[in-house]
C-alpha atoms as a PDB file:
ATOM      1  CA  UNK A   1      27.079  84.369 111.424  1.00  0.00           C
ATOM      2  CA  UNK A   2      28.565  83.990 107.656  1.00  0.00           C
ATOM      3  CA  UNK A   3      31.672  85.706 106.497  1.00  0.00           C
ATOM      4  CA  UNK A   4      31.213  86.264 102.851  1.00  0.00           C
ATOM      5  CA  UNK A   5      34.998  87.103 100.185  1.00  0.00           C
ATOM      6  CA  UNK A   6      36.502  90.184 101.219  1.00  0.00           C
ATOM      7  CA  UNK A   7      36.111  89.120 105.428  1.00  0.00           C
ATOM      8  CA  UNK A   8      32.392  90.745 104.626  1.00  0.00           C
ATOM      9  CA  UNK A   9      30.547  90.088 108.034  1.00  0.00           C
ATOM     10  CA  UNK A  10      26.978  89.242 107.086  1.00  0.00           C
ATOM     11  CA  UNK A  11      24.489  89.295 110.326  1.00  0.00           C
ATOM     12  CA  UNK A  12      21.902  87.356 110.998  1.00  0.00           C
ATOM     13  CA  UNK A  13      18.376  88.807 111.982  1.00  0.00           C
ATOM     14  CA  UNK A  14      18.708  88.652 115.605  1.00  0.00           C
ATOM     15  CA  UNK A  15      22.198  90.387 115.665  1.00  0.00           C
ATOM     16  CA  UNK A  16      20.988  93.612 112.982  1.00  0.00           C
ATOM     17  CA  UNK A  17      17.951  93.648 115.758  1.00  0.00           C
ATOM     18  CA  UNK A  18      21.060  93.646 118.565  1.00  0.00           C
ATOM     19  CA  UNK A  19      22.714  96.180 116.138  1.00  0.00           C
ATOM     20  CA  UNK A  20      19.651  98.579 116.579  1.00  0.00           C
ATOM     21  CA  UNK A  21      19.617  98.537 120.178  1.00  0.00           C
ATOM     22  CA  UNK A  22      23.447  99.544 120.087  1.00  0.00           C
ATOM     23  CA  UNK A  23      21.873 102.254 117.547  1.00  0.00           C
ATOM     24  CA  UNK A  24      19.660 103.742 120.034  1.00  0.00           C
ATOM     25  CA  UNK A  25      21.861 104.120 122.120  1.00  0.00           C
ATOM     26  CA  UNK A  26      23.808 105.982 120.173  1.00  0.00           C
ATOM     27  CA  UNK A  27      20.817 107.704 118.590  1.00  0.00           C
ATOM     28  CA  UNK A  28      20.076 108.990 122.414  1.00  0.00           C
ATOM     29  CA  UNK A  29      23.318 110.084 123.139  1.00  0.00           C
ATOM     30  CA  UNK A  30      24.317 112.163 120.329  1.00  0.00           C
ATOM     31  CA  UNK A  31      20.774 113.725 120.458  1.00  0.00           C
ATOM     32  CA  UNK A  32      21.437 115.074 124.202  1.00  0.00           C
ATOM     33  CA  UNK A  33      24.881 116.109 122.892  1.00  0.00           C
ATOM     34  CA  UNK A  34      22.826 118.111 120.484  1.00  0.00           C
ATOM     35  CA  UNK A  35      21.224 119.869 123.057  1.00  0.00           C
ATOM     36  CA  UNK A  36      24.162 119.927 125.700  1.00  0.00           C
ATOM     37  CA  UNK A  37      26.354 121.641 122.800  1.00  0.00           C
ATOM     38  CA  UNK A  38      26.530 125.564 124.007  1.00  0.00           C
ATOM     39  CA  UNK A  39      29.242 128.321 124.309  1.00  0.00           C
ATOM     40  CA  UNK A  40      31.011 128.091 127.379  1.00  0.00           C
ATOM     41  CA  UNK A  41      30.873 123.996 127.999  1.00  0.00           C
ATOM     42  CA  UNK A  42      33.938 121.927 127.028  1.00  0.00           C
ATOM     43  CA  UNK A  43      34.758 118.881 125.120  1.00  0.00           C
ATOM     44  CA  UNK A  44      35.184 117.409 128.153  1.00  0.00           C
ATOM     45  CA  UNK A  45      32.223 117.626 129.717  1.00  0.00           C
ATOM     46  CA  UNK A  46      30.479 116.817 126.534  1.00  0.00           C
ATOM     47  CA  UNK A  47      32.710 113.263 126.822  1.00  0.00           C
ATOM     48  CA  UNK A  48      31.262 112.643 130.228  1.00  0.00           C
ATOM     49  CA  UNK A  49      27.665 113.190 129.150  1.00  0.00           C
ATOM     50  CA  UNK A  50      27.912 110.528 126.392  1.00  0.00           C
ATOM     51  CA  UNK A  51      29.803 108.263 128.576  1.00  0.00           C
ATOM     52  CA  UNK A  52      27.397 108.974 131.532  1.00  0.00           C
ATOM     53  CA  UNK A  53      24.460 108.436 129.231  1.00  0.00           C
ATOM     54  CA  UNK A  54      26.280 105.409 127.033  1.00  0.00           C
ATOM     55  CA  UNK A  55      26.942 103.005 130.440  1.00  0.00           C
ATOM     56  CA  UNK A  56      23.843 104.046 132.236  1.00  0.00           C
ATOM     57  CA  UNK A  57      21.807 102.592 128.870  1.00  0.00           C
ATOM     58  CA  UNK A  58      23.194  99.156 129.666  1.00  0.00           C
ATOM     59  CA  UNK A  59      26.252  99.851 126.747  1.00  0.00           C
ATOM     60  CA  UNK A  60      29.453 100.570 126.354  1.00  0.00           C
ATOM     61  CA  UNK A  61      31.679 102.933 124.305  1.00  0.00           C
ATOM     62  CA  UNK A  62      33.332 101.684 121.681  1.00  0.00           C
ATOM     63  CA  UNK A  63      36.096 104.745 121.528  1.00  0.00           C
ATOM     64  CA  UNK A  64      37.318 104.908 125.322  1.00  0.00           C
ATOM     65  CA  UNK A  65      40.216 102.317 124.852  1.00  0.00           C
ATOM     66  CA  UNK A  66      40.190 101.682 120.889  1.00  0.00           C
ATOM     67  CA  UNK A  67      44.121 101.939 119.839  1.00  0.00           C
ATOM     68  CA  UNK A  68      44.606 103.962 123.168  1.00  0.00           C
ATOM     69  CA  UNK A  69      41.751 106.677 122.636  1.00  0.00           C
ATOM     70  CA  UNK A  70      40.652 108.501 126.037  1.00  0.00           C
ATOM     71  CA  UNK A  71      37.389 109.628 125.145  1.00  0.00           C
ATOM     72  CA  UNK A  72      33.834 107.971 124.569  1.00  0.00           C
ATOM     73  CA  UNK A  73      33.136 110.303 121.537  1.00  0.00           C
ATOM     74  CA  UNK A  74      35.516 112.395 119.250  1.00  0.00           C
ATOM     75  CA  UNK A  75      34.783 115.967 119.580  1.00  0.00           C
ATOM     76  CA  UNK A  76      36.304 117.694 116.381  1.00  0.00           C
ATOM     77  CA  UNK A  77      36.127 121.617 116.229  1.00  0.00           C
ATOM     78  CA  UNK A  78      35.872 124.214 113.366  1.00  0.00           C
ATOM     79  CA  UNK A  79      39.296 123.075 111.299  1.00  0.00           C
ATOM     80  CA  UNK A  80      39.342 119.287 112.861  1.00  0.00           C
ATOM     81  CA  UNK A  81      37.365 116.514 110.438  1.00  0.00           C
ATOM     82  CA  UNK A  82      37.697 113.808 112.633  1.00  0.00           C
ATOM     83  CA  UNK A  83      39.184 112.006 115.657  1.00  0.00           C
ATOM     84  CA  UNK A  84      39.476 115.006 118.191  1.00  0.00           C
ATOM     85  CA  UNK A  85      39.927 114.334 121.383  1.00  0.00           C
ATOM     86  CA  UNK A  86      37.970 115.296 124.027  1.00  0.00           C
ATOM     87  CA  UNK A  87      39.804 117.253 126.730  1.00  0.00           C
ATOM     88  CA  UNK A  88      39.835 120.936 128.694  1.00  0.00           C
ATOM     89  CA  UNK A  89      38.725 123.088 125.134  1.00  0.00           C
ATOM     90  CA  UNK A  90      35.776 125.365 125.711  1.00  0.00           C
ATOM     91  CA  UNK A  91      32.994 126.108 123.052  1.00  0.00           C
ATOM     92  CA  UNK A  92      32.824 129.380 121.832  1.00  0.00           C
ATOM     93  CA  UNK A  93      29.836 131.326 119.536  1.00  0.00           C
ATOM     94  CA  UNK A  94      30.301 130.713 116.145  1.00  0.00           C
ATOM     95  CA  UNK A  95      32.406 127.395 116.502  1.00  0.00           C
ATOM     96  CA  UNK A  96      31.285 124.452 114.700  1.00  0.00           C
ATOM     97  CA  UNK A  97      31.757 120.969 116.247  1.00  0.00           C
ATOM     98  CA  UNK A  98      30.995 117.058 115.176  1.00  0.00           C
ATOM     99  CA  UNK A  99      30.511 115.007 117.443  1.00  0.00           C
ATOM    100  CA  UNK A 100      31.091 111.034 116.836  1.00  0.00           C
ATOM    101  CA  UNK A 101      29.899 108.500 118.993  1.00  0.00           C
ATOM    102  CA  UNK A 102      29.561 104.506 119.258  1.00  0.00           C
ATOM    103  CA  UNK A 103      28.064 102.228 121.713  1.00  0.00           C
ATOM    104  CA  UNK A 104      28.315  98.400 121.804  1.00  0.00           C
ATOM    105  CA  UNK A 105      25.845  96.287 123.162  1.00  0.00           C
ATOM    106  CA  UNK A 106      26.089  92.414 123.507  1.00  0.00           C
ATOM    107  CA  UNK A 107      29.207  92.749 121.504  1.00  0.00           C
ATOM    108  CA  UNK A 108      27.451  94.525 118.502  1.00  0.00           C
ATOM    109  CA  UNK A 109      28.110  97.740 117.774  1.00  0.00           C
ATOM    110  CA  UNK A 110      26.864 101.395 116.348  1.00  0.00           C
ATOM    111  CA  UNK A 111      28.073 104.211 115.041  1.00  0.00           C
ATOM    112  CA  UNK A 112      27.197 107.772 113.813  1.00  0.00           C
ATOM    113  CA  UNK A 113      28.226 111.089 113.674  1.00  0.00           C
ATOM    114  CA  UNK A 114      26.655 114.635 113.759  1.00  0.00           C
ATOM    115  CA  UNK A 115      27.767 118.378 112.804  1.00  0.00           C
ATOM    116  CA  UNK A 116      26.551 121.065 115.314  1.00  0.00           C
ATOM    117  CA  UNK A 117      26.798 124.913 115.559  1.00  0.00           C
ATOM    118  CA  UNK A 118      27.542 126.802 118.677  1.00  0.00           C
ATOM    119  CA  UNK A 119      25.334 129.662 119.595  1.00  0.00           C
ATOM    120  CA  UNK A 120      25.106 131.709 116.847  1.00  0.00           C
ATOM    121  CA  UNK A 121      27.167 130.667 113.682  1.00  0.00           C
ATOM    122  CA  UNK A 122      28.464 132.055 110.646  1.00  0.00           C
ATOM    123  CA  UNK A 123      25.150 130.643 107.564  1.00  0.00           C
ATOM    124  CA  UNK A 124      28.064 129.449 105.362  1.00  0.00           C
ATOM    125  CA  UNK A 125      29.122 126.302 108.328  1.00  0.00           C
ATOM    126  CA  UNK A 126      25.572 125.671 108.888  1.00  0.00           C
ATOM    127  CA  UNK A 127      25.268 125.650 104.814  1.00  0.00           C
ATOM    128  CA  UNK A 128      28.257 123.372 105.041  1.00  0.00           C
ATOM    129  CA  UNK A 129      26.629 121.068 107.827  1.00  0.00           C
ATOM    130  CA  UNK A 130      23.790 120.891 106.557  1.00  0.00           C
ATOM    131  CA  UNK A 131      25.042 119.490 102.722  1.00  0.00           C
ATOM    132  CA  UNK A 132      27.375 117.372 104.976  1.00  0.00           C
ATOM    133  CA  UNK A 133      24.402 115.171 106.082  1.00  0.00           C
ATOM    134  CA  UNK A 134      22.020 115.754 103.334  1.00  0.00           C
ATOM    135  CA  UNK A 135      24.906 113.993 101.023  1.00  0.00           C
ATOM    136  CA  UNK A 136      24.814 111.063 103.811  1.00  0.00           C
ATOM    137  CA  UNK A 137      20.834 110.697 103.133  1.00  0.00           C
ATOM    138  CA  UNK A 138      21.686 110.526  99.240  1.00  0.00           C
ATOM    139  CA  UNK A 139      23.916 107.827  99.561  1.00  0.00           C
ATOM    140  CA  UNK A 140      21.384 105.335 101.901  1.00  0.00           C
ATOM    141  CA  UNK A 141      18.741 106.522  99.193  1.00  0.00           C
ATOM    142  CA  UNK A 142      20.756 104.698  96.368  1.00  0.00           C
ATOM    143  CA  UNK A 143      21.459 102.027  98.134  1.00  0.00           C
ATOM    144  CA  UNK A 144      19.297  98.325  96.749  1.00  0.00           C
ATOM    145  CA  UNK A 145      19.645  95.046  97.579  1.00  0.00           C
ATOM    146  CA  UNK A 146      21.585  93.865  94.979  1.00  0.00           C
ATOM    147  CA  UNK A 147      23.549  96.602  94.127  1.00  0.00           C
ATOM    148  CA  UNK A 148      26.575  97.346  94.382  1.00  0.00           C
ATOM    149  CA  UNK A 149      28.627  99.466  97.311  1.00  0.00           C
ATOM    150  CA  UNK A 150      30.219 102.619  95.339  1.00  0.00           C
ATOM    151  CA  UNK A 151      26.331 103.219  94.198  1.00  0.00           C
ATOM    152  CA  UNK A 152      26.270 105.089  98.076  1.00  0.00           C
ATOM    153  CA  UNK A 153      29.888 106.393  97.513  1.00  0.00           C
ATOM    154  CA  UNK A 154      28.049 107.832  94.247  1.00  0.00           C
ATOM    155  CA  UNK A 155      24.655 108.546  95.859  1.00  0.00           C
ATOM    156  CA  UNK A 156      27.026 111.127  97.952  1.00  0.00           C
ATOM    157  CA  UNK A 157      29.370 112.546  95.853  1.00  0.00           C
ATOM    158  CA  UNK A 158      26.460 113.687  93.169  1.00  0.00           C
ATOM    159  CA  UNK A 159      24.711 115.542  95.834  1.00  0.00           C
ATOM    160  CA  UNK A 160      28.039 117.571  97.250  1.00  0.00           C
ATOM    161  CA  UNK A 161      28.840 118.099  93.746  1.00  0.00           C
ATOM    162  CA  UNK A 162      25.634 119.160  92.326  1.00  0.00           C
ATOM    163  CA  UNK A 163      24.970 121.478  95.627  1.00  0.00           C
ATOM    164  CA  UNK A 164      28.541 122.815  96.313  1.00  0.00           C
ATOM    165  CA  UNK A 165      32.382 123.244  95.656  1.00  0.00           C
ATOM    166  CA  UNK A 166      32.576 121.695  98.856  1.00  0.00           C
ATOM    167  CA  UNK A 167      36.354 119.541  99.330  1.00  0.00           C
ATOM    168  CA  UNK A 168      34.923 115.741  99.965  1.00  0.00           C
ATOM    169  CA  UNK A 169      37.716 114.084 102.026  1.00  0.00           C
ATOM    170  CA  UNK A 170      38.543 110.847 100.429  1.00  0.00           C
ATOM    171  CA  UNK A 171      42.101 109.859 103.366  1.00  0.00           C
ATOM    172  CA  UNK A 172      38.747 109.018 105.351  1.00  0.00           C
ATOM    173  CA  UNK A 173      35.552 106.585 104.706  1.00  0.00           C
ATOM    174  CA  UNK A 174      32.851 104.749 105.784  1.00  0.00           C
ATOM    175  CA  UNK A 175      32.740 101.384 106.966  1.00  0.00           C
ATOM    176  CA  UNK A 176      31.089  97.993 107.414  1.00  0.00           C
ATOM    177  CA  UNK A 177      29.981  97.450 110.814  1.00  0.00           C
ATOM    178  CA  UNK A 178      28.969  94.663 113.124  1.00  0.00           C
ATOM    179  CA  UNK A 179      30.863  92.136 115.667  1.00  0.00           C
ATOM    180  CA  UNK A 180      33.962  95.476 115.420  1.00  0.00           C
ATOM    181  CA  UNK A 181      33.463  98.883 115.145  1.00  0.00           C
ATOM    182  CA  UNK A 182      35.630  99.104 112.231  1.00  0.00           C
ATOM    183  CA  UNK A 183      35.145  96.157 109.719  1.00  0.00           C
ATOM    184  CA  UNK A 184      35.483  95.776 105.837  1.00  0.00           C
ATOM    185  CA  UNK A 185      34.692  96.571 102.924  1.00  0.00           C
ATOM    186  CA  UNK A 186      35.245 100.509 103.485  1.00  0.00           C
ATOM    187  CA  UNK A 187      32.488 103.085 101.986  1.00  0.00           C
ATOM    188  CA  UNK A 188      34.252 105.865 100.010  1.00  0.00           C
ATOM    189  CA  UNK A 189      32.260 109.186  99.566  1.00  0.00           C
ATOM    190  CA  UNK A 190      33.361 109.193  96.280  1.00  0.00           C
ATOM    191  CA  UNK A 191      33.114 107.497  93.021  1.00  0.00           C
ATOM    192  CA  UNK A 192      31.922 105.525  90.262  1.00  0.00           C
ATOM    193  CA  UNK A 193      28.363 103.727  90.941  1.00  0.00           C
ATOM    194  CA  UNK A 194      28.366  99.688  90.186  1.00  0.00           C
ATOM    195  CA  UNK A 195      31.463  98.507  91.642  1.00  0.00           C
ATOM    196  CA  UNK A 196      32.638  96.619  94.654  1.00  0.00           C
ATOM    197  CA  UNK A 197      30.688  94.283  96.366  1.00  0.00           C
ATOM    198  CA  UNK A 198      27.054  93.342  96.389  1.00  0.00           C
ATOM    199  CA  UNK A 199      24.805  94.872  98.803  1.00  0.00           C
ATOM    200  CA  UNK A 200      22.750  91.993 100.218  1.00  0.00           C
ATOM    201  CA  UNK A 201      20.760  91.257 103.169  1.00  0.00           C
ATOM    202  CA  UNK A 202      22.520  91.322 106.859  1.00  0.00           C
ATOM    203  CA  UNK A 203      25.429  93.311 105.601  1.00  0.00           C
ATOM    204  CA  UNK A 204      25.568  96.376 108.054  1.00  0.00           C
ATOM    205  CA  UNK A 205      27.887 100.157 106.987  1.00  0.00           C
ATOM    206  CA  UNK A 206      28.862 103.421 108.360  1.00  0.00           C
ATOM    207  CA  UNK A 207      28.199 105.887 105.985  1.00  0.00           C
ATOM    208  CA  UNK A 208      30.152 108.630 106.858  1.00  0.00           C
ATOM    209  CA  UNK A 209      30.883 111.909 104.402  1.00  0.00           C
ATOM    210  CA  UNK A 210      33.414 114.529 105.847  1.00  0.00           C
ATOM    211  CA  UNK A 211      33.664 117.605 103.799  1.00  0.00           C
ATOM    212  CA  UNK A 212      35.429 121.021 103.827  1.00  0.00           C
ATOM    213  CA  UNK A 213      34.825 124.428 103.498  1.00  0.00           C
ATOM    214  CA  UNK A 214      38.084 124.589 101.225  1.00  0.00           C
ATOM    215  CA  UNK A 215      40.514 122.328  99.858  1.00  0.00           C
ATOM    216  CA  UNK A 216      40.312 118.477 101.406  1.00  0.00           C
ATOM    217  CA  UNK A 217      43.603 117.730 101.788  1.00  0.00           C
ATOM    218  CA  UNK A 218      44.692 117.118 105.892  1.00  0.00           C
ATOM    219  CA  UNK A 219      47.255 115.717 108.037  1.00  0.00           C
ATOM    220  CA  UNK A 220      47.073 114.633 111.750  1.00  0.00           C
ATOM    221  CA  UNK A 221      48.119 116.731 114.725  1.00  0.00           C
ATOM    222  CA  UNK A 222      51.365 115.350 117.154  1.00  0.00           C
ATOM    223  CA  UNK A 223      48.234 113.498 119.116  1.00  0.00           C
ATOM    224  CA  UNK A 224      47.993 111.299 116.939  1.00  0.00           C
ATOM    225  CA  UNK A 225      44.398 111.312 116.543  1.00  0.00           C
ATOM    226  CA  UNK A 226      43.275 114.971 115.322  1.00  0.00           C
ATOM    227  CA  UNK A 227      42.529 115.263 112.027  1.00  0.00           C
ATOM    228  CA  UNK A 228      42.972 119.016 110.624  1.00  0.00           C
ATOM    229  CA  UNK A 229      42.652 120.629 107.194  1.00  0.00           C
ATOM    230  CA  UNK A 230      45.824 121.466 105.713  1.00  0.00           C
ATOM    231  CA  UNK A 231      44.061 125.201 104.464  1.00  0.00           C
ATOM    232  CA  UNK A 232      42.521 125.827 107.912  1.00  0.00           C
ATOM    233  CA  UNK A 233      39.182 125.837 106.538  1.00  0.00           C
ATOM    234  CA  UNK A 234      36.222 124.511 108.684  1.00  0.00           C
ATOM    235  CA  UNK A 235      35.262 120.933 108.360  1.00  0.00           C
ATOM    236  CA  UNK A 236      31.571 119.047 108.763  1.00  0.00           C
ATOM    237  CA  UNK A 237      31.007 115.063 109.278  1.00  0.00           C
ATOM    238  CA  UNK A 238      28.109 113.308 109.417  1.00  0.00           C
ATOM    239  CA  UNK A 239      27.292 109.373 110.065  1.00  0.00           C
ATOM    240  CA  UNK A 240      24.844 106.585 110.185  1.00  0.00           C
ATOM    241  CA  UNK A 241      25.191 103.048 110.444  1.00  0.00           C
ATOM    242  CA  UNK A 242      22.371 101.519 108.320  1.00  0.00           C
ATOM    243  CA  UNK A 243      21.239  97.977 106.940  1.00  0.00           C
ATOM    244  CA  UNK A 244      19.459  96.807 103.878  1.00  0.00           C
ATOM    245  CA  UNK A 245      16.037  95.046 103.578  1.00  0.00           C
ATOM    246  CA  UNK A 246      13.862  93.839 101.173  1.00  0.00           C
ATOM    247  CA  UNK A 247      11.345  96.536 101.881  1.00  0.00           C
ATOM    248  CA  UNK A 248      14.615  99.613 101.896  1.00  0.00           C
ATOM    249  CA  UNK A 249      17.188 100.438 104.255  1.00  0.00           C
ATOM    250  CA  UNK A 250      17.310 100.776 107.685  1.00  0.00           C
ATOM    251  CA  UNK A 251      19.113 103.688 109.475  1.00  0.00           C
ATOM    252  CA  UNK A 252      19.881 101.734 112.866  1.00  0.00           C
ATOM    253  CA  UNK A 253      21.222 104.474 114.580  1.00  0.00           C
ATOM    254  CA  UNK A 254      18.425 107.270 113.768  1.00  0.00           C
ATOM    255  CA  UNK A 255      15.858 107.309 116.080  1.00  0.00           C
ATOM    256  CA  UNK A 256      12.813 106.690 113.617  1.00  0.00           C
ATOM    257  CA  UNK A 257      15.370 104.320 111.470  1.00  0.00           C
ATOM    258  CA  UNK A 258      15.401 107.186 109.010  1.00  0.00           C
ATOM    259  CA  UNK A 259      12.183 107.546 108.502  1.00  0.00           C
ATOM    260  CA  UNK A 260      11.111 111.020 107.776  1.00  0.00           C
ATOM    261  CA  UNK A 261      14.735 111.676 106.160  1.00  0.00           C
ATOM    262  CA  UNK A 262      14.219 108.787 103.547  1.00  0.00           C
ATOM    263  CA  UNK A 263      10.581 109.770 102.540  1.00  0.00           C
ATOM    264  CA  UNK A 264      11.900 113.451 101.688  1.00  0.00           C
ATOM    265  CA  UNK A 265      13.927 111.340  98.710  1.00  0.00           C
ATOM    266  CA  UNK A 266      10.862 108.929  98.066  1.00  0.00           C
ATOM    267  CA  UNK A 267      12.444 105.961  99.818  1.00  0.00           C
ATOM    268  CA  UNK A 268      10.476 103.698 102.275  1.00  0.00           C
ATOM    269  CA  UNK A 269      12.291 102.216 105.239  1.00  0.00           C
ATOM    270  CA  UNK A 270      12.394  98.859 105.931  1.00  0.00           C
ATOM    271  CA  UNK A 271      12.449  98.622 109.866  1.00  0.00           C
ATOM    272  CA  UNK A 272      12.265  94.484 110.916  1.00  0.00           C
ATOM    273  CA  UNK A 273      10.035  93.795 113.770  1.00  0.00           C
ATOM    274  CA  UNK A 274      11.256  93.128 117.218  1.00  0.00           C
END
């Protein structure tokens, strides 16, 4: 392992390939939250799928335990962006929930993030959901090896702001990824392209856009954790963690690596061999 200027934690082969499995694992769970996700069930027993699913897969959450957190994923509802904790609230129709969830295996770890309606939901949160993630795809799709980081902080903002009036949180950002959960540099949603540092091979990020139905300001709850909007408006946030190759990036925490997402903008992936 080589740690570049910045504390940049650049991986070798064999840990991006550990990296994946810890992305599949993820990629699994969130995908049976997907289905699990239904009026009537709570938070909590969402938590206890993931965690179920997360330890029976060999892994472990990175959440349960990180600065004190109780749950293996972060359940945020309707008004909540992020970090909501898991607990005795039930689902109703029309809600709108992310769902956040990493995994660690062999001490590497993954990381993404999904935005799901509940029953039958109003079309301008599934609108909002759906720009959420489609902004994420943007960003891997300007990502090169050899350019710079804000060109995916760019990559996103250009499709929220050419698609929407959409607030784009900017108190909360991505993330590089690898050894920790949470590592430098951190990947705004925001910005100028061509600055910050160099995207180069083995460097791993969570790429995570969080936007808002109104205004993007926020402030945290007395939990300490749960992030709200300051207007009340609903909230959507969406996450991969991905790497770079020289044949395009690699989404390790989607199931086909991104795949079918990437060729919709023209990009090929660039999945390394087991």
């Amino acid at each position: 392992m080589i740690f570049k200027d910045r504390g940049i934690e650049i991986k070798t082969r064999e840990q991006i390939l550990l990296m994946r499995k810890a992305g599949l694992v993820v990629g699994r769970t969130l995908e049976l939250l997907r289905a699990a996700v239904k009026p009537g069930i709570s938070t909590g027993e969402l938590d206890a799928i993931a965690e179920d699913h997360i330890r029976s897969s060999g892994a472990t959450p990175s959440f349960k335990g990180y600065h004190g957190f109780t749950g293996s994923i972060c359940a945020s509802v309707n008004d909540e962006i992020v970090h909501g904790i898991p607990g005795d609230r039930v689902l109703a129709d029309g809600d709108l929930i992310s769902i956040d969830c990493g995994a660690i295996v062999d001490g590497w770890h993954g990381d993404a993030a999904i935005t799901v309606g509940v029953g039958e939901v109003a079309s301008e949160l599934l609108e909002l959901a759906r720009i959420c993630e489609e902004s994420m795809w943007h960003g891997f799709a300007a990502a090169r090896l050899g350019g710079r980081l804000t060109d995916i902080s760019a990559g996103v903002e250009k499709h929220v702001r050419g698609t929407s009036s959409y607030g784009i949180v900017e108190d909360f950002v991505g993330h590089g990824i690898g050894s920790a959960m949470h590592q430098p540099p951190n990947v705004p949603n925001y910005g100028r392209a061509g600055r910050g540092p160099k995207l180069i091979e083995g460097l791993a990020l969570a790429v995570e856009p969080m936007l808002t139905l109104g205004k993007q300001d926020n402030h945290t709850l007395d939990d300490d954790w749960t992030v709200v909007t300051d207007d009340g408006s609903a909230a959507a946030h969406t996450e991969h963690t991905f790497t770079l190759t020289p044949q395009g990036p690699w989404v390790l925490t989607a199931l086909d690596g991104g795949e079918a997402k990437l060729a919709e903008l023209g990009i090929k992936t660039g999945a390394l061999a087991d």
